[in-house]
PDB file of N, CA and C in Angstrom:
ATOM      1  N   UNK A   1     -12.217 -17.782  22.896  1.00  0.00           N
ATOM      2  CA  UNK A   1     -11.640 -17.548  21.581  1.00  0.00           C
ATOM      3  C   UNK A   1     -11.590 -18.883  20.839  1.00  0.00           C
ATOM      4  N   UNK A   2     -12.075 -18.695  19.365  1.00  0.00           N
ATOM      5  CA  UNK A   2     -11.885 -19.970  18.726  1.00  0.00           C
ATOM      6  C   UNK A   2     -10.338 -20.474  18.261  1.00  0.00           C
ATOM      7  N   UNK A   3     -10.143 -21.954  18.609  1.00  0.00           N
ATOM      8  CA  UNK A   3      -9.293 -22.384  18.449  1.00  0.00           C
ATOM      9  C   UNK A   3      -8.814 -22.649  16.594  1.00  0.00           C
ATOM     10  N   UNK A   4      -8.081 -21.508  16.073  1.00  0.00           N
ATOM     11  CA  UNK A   4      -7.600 -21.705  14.304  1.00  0.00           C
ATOM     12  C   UNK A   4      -5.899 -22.070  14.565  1.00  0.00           C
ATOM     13  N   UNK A   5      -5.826 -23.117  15.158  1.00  0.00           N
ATOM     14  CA  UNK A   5      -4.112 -23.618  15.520  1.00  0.00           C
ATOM     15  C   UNK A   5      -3.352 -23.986  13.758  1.00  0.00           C
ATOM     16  N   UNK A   6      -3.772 -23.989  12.564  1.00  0.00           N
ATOM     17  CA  UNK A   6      -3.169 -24.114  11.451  1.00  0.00           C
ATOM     18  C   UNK A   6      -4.546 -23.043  10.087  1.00  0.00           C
ATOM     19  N   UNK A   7      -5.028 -22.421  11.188  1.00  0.00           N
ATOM     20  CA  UNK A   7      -5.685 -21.007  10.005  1.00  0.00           C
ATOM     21  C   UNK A   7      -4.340 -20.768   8.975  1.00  0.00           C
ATOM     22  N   UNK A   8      -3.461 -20.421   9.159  1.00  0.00           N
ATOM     23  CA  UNK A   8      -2.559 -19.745   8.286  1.00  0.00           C
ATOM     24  C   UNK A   8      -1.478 -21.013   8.186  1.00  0.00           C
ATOM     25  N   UNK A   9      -1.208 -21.815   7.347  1.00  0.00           N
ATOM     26  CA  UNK A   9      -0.204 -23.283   7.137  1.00  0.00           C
ATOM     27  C   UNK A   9       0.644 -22.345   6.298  1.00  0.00           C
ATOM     28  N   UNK A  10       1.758 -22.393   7.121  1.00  0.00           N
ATOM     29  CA  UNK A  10       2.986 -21.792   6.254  1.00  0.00           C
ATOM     30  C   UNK A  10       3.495 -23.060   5.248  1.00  0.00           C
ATOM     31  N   UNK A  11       3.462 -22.644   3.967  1.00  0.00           N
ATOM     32  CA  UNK A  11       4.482 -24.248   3.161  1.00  0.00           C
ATOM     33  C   UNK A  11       4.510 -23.619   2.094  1.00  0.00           C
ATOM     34  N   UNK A  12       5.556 -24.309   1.538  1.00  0.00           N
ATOM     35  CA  UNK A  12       6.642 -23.924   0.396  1.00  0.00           C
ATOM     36  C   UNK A  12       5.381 -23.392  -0.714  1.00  0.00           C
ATOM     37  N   UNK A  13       4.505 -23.756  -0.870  1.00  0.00           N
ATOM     38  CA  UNK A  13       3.080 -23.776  -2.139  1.00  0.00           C
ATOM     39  C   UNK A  13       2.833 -22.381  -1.385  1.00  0.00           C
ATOM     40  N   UNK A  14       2.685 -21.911   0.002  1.00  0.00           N
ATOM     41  CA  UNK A  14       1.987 -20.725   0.019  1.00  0.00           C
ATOM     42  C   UNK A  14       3.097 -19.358  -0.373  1.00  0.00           C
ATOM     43  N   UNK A  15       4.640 -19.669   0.054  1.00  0.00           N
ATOM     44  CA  UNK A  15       5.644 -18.633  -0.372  1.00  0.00           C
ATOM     45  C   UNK A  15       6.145 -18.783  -1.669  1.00  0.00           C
ATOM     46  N   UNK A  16       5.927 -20.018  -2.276  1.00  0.00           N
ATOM     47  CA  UNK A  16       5.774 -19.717  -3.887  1.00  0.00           C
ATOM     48  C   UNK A  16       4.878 -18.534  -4.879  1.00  0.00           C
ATOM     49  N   UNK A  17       3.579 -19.083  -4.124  1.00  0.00           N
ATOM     50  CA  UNK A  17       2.602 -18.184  -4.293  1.00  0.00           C
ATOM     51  C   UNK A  17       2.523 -17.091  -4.163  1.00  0.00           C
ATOM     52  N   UNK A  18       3.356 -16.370  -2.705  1.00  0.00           N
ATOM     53  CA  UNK A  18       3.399 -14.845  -2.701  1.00  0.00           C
ATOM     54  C   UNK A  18       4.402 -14.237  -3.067  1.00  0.00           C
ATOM     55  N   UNK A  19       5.332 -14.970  -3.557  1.00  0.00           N
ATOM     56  CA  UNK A  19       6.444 -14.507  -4.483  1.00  0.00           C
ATOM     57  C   UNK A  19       6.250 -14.297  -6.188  1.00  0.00           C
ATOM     58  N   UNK A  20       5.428 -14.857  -6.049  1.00  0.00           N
ATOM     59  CA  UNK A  20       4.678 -14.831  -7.738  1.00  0.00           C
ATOM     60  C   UNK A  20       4.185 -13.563  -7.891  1.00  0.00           C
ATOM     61  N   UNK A  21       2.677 -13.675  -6.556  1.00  0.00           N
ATOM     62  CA  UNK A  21       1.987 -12.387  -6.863  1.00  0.00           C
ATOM     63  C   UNK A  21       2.738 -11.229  -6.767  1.00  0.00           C
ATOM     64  N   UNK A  22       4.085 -10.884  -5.903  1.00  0.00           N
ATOM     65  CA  UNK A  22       5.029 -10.171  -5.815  1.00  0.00           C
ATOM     66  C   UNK A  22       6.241  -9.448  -6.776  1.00  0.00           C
ATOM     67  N   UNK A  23       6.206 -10.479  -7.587  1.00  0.00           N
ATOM     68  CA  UNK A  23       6.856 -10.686  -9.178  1.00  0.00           C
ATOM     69  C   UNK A  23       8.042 -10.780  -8.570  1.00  0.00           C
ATOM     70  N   UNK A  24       8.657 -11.745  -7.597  1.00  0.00           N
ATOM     71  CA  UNK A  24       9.874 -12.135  -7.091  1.00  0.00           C
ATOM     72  C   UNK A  24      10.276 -13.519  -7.493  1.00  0.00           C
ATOM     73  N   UNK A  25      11.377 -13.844  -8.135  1.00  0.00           N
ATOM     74  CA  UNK A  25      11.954 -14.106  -7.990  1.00  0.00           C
ATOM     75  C   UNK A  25      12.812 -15.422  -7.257  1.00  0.00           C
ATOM     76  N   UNK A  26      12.402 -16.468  -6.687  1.00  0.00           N
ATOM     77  CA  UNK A  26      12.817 -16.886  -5.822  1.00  0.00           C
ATOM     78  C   UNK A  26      13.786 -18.397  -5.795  1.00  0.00           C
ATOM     79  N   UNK A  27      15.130 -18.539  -5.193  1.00  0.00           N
ATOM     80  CA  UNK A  27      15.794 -19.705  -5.623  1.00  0.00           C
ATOM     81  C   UNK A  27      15.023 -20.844  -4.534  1.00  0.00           C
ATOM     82  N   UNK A  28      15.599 -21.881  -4.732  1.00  0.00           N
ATOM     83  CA  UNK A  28      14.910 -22.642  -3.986  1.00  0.00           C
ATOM     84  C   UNK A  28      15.188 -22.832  -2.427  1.00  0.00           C
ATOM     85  N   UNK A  29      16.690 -22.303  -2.352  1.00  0.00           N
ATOM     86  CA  UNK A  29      17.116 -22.144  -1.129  1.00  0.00           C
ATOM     87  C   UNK A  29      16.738 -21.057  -0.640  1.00  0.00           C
ATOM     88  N   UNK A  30      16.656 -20.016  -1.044  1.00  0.00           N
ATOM     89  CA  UNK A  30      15.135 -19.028  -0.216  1.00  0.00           C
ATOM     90  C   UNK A  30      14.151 -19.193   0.049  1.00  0.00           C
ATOM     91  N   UNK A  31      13.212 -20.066  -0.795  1.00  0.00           N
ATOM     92  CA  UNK A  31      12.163 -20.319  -0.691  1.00  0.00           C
ATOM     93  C   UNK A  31      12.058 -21.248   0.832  1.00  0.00           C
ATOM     94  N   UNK A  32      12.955 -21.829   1.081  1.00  0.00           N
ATOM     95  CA  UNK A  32      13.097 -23.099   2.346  1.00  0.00           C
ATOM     96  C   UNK A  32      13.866 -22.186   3.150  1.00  0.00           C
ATOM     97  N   UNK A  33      14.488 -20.954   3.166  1.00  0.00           N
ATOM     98  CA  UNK A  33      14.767 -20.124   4.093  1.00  0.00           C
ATOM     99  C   UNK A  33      13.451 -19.435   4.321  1.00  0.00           C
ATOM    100  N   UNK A  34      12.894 -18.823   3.574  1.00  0.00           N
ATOM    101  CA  UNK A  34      11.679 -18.368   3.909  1.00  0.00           C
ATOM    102  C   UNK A  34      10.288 -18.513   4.314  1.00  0.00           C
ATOM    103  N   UNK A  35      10.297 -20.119   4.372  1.00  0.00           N
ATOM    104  CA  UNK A  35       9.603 -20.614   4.895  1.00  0.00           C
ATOM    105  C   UNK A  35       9.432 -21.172   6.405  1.00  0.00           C
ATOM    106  N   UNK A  36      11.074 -21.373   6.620  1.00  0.00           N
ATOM    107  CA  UNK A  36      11.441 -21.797   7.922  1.00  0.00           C
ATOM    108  C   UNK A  36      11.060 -20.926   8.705  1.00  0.00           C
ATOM    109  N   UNK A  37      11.743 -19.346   8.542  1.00  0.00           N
ATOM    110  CA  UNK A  37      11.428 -17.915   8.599  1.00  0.00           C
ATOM    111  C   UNK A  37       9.617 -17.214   8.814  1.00  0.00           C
ATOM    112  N   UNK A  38       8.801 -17.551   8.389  1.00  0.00           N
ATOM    113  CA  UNK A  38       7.541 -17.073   8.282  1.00  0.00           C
ATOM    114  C   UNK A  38       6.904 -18.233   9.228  1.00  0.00           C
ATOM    115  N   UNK A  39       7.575 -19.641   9.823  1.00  0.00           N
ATOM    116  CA  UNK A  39       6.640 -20.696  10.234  1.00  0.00           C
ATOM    117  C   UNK A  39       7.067 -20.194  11.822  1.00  0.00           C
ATOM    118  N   UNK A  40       8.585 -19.641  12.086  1.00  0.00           N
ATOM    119  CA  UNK A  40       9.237 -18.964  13.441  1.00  0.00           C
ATOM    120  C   UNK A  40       8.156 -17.764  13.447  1.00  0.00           C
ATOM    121  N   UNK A  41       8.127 -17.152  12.741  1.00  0.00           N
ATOM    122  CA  UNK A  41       6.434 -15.546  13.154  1.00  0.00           C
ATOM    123  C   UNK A  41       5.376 -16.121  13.152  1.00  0.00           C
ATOM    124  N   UNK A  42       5.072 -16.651  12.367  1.00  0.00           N
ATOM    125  CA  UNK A  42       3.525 -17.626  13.048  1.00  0.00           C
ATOM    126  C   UNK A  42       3.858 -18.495  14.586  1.00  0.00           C
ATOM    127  N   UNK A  43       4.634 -18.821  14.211  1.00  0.00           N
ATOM    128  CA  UNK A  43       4.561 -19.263  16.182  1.00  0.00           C
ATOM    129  C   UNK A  43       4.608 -18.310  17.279  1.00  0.00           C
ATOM    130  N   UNK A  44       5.650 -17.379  16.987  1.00  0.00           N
ATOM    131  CA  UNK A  44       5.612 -16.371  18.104  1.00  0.00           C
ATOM    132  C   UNK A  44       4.393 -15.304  18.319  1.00  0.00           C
ATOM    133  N   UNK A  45       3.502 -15.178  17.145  1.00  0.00           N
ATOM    134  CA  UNK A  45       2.175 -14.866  17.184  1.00  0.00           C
ATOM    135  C   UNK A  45       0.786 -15.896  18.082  1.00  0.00           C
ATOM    136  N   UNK A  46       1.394 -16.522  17.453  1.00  0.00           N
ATOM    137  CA  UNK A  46       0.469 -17.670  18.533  1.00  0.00           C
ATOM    138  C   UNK A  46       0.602 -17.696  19.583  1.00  0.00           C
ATOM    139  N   UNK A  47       2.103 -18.225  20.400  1.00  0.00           N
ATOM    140  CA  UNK A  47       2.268 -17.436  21.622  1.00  0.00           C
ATOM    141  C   UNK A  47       1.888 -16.393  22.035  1.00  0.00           C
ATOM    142  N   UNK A  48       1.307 -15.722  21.705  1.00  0.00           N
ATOM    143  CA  UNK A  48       1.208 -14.565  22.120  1.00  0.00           C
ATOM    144  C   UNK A  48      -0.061 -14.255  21.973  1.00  0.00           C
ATOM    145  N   UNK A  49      -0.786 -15.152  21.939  1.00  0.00           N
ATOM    146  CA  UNK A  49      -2.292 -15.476  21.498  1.00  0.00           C
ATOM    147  C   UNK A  49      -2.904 -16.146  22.972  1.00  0.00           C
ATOM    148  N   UNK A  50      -2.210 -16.931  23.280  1.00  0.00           N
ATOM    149  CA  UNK A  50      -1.821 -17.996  24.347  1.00  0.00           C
ATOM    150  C   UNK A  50      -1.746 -17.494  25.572  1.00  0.00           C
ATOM    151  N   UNK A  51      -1.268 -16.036  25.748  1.00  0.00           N
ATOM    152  CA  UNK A  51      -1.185 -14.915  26.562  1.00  0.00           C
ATOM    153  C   UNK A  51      -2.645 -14.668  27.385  1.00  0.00           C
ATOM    154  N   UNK A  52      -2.262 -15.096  28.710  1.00  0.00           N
ATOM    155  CA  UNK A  52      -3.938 -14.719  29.221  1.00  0.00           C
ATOM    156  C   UNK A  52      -4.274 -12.887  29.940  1.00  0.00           C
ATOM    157  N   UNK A  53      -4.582 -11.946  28.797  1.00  0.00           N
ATOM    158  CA  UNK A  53      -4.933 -10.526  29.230  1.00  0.00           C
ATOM    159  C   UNK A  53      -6.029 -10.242  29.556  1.00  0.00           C
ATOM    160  N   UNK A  54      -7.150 -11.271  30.188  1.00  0.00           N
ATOM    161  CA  UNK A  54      -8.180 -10.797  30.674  1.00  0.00           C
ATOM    162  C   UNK A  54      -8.323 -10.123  31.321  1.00  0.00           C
ATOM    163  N   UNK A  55      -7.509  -9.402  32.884  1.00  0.00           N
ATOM    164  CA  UNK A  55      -7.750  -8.284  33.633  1.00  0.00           C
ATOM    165  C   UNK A  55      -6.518  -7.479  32.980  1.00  0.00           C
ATOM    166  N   UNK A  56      -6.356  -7.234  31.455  1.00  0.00           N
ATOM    167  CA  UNK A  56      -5.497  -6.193  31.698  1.00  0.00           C
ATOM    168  C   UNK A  56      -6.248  -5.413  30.891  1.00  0.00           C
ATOM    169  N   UNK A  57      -5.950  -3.678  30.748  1.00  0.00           N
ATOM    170  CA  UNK A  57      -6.612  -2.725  30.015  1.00  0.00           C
ATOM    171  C   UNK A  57      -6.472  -2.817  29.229  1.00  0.00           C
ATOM    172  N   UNK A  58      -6.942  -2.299  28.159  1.00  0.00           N
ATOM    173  CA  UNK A  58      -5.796  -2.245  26.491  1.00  0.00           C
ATOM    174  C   UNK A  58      -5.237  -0.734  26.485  1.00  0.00           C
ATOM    175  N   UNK A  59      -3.779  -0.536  26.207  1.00  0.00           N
ATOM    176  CA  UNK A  59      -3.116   0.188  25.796  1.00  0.00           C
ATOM    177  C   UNK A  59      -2.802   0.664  24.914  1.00  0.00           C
ATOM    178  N   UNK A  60      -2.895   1.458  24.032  1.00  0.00           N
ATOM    179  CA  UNK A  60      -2.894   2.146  22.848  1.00  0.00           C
ATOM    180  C   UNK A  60      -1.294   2.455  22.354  1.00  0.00           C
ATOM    181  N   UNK A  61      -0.844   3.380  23.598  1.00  0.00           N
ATOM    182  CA  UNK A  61       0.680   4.006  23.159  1.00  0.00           C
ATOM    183  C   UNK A  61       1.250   3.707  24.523  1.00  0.00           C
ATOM    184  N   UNK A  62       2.458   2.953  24.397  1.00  0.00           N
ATOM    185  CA  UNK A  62       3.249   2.278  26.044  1.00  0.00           C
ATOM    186  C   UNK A  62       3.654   3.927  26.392  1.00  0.00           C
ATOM    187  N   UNK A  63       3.859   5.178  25.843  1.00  0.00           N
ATOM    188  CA  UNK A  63       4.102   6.993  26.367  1.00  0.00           C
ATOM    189  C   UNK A  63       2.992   7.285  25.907  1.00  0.00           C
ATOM    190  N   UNK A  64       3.270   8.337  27.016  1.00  0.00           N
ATOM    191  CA  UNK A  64       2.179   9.113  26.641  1.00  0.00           C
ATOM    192  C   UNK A  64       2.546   9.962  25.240  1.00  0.00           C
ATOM    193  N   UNK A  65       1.359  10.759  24.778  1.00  0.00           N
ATOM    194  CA  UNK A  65       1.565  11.280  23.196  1.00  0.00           C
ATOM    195  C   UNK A  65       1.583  13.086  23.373  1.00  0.00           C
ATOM    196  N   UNK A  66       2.229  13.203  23.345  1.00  0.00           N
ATOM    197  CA  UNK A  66       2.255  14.824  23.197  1.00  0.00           C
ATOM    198  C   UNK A  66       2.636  15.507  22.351  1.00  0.00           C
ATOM    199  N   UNK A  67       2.545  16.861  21.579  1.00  0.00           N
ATOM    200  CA  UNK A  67       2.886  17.915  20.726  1.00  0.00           C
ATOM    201  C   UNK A  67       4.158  18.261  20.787  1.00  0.00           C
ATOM    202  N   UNK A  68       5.197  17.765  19.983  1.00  0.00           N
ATOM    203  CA  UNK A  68       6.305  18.432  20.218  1.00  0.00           C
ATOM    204  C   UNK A  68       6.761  19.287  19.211  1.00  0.00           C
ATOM    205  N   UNK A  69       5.644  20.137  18.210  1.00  0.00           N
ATOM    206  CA  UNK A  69       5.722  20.733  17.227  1.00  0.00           C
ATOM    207  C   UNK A  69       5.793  22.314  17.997  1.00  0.00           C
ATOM    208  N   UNK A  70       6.417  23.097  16.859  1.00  0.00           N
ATOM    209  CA  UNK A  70       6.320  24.966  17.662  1.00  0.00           C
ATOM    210  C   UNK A  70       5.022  25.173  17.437  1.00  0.00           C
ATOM    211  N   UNK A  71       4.603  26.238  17.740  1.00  0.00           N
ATOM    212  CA  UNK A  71       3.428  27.116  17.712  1.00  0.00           C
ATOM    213  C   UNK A  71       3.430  27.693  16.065  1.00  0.00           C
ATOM    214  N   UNK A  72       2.224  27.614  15.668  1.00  0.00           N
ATOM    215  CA  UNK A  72       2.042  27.996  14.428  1.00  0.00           C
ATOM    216  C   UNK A  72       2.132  29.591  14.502  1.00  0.00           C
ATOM    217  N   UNK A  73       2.731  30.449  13.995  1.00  0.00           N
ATOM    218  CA  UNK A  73       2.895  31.764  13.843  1.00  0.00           C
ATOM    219  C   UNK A  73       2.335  32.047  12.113  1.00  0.00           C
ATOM    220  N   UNK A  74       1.610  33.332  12.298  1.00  0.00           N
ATOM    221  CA  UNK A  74       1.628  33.603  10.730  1.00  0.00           C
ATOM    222  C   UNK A  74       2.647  34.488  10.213  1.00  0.00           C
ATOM    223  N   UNK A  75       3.166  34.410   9.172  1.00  0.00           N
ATOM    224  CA  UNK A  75       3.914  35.652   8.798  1.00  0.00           C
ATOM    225  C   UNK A  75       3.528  36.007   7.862  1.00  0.00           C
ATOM    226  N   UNK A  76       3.600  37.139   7.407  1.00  0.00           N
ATOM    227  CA  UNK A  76       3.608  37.860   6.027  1.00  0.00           C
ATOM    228  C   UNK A  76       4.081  37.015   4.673  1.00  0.00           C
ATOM    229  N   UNK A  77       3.309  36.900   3.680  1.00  0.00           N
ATOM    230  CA  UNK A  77       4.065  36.304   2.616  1.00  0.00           C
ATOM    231  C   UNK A  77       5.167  37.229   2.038  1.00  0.00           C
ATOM    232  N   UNK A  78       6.062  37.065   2.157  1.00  0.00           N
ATOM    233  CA  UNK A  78       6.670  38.564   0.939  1.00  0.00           C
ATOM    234  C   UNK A  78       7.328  37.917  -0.649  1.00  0.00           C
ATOM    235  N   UNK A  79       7.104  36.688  -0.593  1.00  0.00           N
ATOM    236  CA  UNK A  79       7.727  36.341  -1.995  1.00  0.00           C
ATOM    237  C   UNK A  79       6.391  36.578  -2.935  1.00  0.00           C
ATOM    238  N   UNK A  80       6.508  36.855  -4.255  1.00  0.00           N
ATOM    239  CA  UNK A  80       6.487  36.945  -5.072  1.00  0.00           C
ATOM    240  C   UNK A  80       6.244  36.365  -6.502  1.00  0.00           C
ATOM    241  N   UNK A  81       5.754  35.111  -6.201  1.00  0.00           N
ATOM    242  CA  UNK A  81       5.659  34.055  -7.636  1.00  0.00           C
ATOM    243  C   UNK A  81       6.118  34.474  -8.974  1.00  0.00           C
ATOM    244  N   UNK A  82       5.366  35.343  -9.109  1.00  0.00           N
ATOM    245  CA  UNK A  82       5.397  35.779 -10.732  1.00  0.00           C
ATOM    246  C   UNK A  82       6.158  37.364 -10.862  1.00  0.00           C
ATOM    247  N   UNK A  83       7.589  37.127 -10.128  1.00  0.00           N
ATOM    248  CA  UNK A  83       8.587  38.698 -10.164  1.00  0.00           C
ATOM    249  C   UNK A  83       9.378  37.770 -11.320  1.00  0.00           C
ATOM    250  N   UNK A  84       9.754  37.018 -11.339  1.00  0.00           N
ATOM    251  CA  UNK A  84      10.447  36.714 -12.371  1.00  0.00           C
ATOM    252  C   UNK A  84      10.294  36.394 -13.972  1.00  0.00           C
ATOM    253  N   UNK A  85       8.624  36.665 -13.963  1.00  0.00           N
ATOM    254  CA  UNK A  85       8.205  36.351 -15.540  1.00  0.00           C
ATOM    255  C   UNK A  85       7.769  37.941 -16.475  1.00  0.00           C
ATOM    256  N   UNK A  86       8.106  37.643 -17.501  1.00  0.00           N
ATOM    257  CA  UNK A  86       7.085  38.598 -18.254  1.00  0.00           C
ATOM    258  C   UNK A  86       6.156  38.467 -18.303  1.00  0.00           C
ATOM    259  N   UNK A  87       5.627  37.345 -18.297  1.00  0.00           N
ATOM    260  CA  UNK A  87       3.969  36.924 -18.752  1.00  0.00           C
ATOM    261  C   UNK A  87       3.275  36.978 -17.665  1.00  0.00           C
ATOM    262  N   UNK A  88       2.683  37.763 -17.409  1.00  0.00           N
ATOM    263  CA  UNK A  88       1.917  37.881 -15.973  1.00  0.00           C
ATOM    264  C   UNK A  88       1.175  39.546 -16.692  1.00  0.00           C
ATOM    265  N   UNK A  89      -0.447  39.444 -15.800  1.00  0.00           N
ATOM    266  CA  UNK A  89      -1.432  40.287 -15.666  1.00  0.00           C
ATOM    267  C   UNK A  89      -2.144  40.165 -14.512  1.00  0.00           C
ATOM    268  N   UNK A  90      -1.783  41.341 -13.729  1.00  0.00           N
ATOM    269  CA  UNK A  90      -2.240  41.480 -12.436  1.00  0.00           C
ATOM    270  C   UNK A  90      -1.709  40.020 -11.823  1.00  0.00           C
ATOM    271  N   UNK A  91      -2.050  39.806 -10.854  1.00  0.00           N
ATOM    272  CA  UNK A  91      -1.349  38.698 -10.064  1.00  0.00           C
ATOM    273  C   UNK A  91      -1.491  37.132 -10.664  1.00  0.00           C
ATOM    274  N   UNK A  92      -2.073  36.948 -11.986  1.00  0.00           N
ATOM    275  CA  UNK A  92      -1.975  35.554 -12.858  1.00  0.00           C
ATOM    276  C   UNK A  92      -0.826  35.641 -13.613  1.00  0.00           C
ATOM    277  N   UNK A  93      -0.332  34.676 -14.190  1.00  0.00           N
ATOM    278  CA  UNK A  93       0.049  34.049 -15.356  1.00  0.00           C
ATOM    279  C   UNK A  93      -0.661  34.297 -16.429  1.00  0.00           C
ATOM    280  N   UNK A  94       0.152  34.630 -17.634  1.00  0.00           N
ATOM    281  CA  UNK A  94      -0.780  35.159 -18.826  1.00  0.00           C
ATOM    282  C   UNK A  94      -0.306  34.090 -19.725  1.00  0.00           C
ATOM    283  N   UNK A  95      -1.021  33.168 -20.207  1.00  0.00           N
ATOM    284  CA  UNK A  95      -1.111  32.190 -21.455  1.00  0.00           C
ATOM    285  C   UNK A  95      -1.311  32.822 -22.737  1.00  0.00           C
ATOM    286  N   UNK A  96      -1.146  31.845 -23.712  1.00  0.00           N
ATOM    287  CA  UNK A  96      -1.173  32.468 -25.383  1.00  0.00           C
ATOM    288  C   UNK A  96      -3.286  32.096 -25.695  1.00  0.00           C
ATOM    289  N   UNK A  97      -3.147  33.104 -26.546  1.00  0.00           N
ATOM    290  CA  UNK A  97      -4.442  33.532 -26.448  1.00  0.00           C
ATOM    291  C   UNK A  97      -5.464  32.267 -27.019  1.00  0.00           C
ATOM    292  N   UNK A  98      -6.225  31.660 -26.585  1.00  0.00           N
ATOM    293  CA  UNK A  98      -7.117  30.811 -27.471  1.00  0.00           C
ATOM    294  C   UNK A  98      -7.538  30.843 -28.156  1.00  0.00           C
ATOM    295  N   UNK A  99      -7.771  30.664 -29.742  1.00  0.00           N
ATOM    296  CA  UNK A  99      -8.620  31.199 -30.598  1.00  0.00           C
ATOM    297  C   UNK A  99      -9.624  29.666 -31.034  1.00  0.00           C
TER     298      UNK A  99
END
């Protein structure tokens, strides 16, 4: 794997920047909270980069995935859309006439 140890440089110019494109807002003491903040997830990503999984499988879902939905049944429709209008012909909606 190629070594990108500062691909992504967290600094105050890049969370300025995505607070802009964001239309946020930002004081300056957030901005240096949020930077401190985003430079702690880039490290623990890296760690974890650092991780040697060569004999392991890849895993998709840590459970297994199963259906826990009911069984689709059909029923009868019995409602009615258009019981409550006058304007109706045969089973449409009747609009005002186009001329």
């Amino acid at each position: 794997m190629s070594e990108k140890s500062d691909y992504w440089k967290i600094d105050e110019k890049l969370v300025k920047h995505v607070a802009k494109i964001a239309r946020v807002n930002l004081t300056e003491q957030e901005i240096e909270k949020f930077t401190k903040q985003l430079e702690n997830i880039l490290q623990a990503f890296k760690e974890l980069d650092e991780v040697d999984t060569s004999g392991v499988e890849p895993s998709f879902h840590p459970q297994e995935l199963k259906n826990v939905w009911r069984e689709d049944k059909v029923k009868p429709w019995k409602w009615d859309p258009l019981e409550n209008t006058k304007h109706k012909e045969k089973k449409y909606f009747k609009g005002p006439k186009i001329v």
